[in-house]
C-alpha atoms as a PDB file:
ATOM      1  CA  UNK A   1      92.347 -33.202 -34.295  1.00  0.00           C
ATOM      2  CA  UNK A   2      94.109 -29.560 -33.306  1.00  0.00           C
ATOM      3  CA  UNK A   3      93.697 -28.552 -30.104  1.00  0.00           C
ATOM      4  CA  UNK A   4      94.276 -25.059 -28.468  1.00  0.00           C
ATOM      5  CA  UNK A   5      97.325 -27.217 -26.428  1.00  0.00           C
ATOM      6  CA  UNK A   6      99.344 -29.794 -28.423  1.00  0.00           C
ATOM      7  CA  UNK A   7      98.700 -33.253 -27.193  1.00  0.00           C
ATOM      8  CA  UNK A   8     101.683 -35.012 -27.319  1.00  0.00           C
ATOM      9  CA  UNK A   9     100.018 -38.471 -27.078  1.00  0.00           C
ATOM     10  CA  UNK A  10      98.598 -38.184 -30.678  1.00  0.00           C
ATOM     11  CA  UNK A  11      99.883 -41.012 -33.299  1.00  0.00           C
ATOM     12  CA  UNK A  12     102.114 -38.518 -34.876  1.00  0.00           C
ATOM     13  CA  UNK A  13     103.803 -37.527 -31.545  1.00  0.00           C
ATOM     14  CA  UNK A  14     105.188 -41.068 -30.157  1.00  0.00           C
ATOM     15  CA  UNK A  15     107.422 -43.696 -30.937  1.00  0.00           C
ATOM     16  CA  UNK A  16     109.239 -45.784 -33.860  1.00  0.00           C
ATOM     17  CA  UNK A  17     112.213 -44.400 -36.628  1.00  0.00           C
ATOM     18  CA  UNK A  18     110.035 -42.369 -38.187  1.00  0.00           C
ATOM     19  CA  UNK A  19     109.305 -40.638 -35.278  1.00  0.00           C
ATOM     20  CA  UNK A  20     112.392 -39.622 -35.303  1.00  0.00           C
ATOM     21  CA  UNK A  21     112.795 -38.207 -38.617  1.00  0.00           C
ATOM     22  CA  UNK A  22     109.048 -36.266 -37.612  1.00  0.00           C
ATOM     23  CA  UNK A  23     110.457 -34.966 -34.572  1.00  0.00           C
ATOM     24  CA  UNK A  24     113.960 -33.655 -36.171  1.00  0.00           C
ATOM     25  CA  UNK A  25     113.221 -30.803 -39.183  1.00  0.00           C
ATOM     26  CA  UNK A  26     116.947 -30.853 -39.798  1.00  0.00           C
ATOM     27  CA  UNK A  27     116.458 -34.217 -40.494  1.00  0.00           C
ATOM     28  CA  UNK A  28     113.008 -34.111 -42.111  1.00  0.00           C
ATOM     29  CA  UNK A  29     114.834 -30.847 -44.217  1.00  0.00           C
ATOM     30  CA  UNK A  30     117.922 -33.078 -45.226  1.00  0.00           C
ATOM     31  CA  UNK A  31     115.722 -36.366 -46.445  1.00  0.00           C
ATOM     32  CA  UNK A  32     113.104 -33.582 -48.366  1.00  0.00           C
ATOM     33  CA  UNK A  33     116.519 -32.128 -49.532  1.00  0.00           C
ATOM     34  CA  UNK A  34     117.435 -35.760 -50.756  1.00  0.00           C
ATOM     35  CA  UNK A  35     113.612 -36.778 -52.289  1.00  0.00           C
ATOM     36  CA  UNK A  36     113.449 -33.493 -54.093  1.00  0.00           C
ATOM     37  CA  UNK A  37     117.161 -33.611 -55.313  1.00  0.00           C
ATOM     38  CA  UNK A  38     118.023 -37.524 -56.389  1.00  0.00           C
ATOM     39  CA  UNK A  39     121.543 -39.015 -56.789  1.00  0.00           C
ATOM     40  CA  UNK A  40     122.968 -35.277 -54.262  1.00  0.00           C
ATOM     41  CA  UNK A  41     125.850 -36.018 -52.629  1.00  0.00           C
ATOM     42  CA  UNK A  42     126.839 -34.893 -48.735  1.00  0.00           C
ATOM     43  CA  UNK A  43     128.886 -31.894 -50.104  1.00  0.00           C
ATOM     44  CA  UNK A  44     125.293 -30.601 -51.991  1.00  0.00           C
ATOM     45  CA  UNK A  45     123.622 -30.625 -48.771  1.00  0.00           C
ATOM     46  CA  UNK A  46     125.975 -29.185 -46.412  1.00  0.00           C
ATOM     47  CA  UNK A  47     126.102 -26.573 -49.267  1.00  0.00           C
ATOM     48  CA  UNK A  48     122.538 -25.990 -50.190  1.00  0.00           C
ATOM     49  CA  UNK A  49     121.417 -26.144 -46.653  1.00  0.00           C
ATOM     50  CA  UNK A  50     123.429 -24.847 -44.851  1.00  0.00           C
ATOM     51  CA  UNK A  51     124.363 -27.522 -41.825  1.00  0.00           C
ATOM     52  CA  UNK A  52     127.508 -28.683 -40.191  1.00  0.00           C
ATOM     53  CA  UNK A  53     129.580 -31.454 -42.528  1.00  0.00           C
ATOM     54  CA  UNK A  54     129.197 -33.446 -39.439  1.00  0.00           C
ATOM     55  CA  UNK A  55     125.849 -33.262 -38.853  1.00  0.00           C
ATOM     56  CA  UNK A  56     124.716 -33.840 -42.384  1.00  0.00           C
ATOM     57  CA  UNK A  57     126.821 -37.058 -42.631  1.00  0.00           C
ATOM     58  CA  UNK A  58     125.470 -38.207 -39.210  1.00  0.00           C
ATOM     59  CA  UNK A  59     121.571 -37.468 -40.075  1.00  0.00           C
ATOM     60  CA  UNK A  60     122.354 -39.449 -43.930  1.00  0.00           C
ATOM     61  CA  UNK A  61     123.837 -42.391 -42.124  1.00  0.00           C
ATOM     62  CA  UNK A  62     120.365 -42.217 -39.793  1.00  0.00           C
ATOM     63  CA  UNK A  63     118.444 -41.696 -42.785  1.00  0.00           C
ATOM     64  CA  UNK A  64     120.155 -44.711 -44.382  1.00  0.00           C
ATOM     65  CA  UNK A  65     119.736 -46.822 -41.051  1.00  0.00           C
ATOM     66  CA  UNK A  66     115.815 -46.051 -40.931  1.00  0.00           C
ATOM     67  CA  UNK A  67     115.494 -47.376 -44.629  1.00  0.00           C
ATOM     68  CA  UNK A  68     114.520 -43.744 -45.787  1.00  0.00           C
ATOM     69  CA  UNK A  69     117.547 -43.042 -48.404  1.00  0.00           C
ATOM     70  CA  UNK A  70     120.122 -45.456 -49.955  1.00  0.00           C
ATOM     71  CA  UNK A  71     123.374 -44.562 -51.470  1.00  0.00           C
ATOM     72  CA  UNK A  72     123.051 -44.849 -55.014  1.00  0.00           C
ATOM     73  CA  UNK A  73     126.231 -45.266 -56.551  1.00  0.00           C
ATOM     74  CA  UNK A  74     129.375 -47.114 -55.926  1.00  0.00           C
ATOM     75  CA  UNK A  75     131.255 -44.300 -56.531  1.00  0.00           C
ATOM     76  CA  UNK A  76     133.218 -41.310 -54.811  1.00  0.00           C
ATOM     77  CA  UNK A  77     131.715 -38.949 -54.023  1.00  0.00           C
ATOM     78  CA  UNK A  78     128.697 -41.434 -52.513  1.00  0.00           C
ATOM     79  CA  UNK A  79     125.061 -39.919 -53.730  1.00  0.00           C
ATOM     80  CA  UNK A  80     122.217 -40.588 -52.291  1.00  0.00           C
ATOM     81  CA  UNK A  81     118.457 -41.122 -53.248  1.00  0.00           C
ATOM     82  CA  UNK A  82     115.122 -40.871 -50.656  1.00  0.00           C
ATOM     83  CA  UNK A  83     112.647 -44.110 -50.467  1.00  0.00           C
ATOM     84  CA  UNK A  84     108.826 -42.589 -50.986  1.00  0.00           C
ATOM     85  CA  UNK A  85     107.786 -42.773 -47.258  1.00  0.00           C
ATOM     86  CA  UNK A  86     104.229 -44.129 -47.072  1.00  0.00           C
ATOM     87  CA  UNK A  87     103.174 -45.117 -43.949  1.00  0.00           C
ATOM     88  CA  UNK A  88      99.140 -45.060 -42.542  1.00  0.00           C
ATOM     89  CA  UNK A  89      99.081 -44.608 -38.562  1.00  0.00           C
ATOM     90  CA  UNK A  90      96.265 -45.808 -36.755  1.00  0.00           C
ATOM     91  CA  UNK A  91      95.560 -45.443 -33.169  1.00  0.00           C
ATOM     92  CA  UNK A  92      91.769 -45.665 -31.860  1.00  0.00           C
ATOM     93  CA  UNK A  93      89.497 -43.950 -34.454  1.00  0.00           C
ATOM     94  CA  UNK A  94      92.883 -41.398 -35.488  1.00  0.00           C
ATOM     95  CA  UNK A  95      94.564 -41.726 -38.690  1.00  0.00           C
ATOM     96  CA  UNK A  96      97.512 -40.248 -40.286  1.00  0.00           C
ATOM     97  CA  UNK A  97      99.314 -40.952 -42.743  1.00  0.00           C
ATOM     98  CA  UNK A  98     103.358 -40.201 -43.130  1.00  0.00           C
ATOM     99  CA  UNK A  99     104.203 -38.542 -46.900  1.00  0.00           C
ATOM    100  CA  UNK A 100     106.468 -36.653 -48.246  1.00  0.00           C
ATOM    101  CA  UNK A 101     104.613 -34.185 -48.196  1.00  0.00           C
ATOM    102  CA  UNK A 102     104.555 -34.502 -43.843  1.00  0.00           C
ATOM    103  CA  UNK A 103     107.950 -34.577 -43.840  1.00  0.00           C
ATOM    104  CA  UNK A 104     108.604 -31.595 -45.895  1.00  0.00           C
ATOM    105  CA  UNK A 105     105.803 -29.660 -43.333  1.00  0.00           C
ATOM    106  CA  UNK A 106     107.907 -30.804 -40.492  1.00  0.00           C
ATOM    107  CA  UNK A 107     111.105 -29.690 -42.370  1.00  0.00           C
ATOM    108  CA  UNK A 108     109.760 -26.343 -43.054  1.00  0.00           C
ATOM    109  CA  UNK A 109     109.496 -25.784 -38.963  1.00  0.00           C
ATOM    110  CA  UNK A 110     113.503 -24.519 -39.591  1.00  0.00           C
ATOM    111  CA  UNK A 111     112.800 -22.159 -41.898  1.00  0.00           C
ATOM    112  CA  UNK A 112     109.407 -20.805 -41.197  1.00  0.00           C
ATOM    113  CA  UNK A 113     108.222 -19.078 -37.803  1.00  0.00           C
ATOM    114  CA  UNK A 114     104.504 -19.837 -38.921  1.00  0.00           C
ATOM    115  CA  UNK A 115     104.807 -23.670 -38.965  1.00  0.00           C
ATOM    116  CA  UNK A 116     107.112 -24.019 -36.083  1.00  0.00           C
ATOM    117  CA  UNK A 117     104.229 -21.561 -34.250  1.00  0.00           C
ATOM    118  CA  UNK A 118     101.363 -24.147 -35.311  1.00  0.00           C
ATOM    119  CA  UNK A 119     102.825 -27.106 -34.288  1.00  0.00           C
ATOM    120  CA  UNK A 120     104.157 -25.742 -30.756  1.00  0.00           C
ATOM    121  CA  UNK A 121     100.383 -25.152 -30.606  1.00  0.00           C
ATOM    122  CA  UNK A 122      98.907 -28.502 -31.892  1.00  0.00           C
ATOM    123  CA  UNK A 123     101.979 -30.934 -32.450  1.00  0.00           C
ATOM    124  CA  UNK A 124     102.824 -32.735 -35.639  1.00  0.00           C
ATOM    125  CA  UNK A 125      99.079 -34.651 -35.607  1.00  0.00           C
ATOM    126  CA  UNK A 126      97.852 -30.624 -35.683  1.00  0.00           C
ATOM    127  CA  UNK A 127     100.354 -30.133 -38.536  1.00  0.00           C
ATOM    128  CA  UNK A 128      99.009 -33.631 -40.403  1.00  0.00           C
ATOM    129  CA  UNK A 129      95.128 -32.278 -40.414  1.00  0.00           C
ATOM    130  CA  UNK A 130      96.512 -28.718 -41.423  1.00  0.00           C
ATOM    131  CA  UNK A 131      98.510 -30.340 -44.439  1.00  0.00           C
ATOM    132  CA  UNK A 132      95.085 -32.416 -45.111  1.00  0.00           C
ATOM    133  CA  UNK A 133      92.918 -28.756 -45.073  1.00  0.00           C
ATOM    134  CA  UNK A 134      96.002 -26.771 -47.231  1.00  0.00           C
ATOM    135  CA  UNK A 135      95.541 -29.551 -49.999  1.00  0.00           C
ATOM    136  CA  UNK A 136      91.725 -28.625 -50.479  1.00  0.00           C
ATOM    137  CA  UNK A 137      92.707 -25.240 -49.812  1.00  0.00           C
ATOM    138  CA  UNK A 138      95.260 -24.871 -52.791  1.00  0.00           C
ATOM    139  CA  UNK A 139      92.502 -26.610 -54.900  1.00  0.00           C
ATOM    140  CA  UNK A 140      89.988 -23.984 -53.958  1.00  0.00           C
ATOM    141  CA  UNK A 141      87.203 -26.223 -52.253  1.00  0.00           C
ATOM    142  CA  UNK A 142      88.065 -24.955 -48.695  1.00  0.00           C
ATOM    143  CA  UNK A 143      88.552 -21.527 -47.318  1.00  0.00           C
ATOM    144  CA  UNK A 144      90.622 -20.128 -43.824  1.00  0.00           C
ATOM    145  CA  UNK A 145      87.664 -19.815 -42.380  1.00  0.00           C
ATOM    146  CA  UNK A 146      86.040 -23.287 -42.916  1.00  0.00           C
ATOM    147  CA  UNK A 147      89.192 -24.576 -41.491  1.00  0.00           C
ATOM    148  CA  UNK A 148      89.186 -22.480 -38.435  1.00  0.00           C
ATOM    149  CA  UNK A 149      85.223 -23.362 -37.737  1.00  0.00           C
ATOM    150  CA  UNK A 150      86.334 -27.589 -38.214  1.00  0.00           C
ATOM    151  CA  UNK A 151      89.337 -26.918 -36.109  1.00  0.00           C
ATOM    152  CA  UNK A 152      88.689 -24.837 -33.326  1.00  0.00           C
ATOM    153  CA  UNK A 153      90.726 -21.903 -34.363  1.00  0.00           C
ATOM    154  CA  UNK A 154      91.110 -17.781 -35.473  1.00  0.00           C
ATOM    155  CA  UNK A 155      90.535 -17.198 -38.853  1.00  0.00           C
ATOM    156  CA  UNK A 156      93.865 -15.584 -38.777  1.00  0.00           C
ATOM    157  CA  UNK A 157      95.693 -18.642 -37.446  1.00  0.00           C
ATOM    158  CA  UNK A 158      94.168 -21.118 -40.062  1.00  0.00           C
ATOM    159  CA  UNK A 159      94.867 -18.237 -42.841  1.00  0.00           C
ATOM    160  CA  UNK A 160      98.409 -18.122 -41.958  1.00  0.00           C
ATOM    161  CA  UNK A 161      98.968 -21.909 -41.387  1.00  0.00           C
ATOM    162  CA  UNK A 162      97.486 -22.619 -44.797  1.00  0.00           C
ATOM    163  CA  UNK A 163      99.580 -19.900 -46.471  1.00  0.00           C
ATOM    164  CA  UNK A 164     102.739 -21.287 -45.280  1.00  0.00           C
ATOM    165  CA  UNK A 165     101.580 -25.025 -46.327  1.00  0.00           C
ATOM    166  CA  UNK A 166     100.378 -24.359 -49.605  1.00  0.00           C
ATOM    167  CA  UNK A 167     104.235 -24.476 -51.443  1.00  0.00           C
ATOM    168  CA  UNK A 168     104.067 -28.153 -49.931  1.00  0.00           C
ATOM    169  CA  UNK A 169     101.427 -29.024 -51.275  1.00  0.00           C
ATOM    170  CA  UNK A 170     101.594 -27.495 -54.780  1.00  0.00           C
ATOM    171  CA  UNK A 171     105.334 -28.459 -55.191  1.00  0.00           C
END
């Protein structure tokens, strides 16, 4: 549930590998790079996004480690290919579940003030109901303002979170 203050004690904000992917958006950015983009190679995403050589090749290999992408050739240059990340999170009567589509949220905190903003606010479980609300939202069965009455929040600040999610969720 979103708070005013992030609570950092929320499923989505402790432990485990893919915590660590969650709590890195260059990393989340380079695996969405990688799930959107199969068989890319390390040149492609040093190129298409951006990042140090080094840091792209350090973030694959952790990638790789975590089970999240495999090398899919045998060949030079190596290319690589995400794993579908489907994990369900349970902790007392909270649950989450890690997508994609989460990761690709989280990613989007590098690029986009709005989503970095929202989770500062209500940490990546904050970000997880958000994604949940922009999916009904891009399907037109929930409005801004239904989201900000569930959720505690302006009108404004669910209208602009939902905005920014809805290329996630319609991609």
């Amino acid at each position: 549930m979103a708070t005013r203050e992030a609570n950092w004690d929320t499923p989505l904000d402790t432990g485990g590998e893919v915590f660590a992917l969650l709590g890195n958006p260059r990393k989340a950015w380079i695996y969405t790079y990688i799930d959107h983009h199969p068989e890319t190679t390390i040149q492609d995403v040093v190129e298409t996004l951006d990042l140090p050589q080094r840091t792209v090749y350090e973030y694959v290999d952790d990638l790789e480690a975590a089970g999240f992408v495999e090398q899919s050739n045998d060949g030079r240059p190596a290319e690589y290919t995400a794993h579908e990340i489907d994990l369900q999170l349970v902790a007392g009567d909270a649950e989450r579940r890690i997508t994609p589509e989460l990761v690709e949220a989280i990613a989007r905190r590098m690029r986009d003030d709005d989503v970095d903003t929202y989770i500062d606010r209500h940490g990546l479980d904050g970000l997880a109901v958000a994604l949940d609300y922009a999916r009904e939202y891009a399907e037109g069965s929930v409005t801004h303002r239904i989201m900000a009455r569930e959720q505690d929040l302006s009108p404004l600040e669910a209208g602009v979170v939902l905005d920014a999610l809805r290329p996630v969720v319609e991609a």
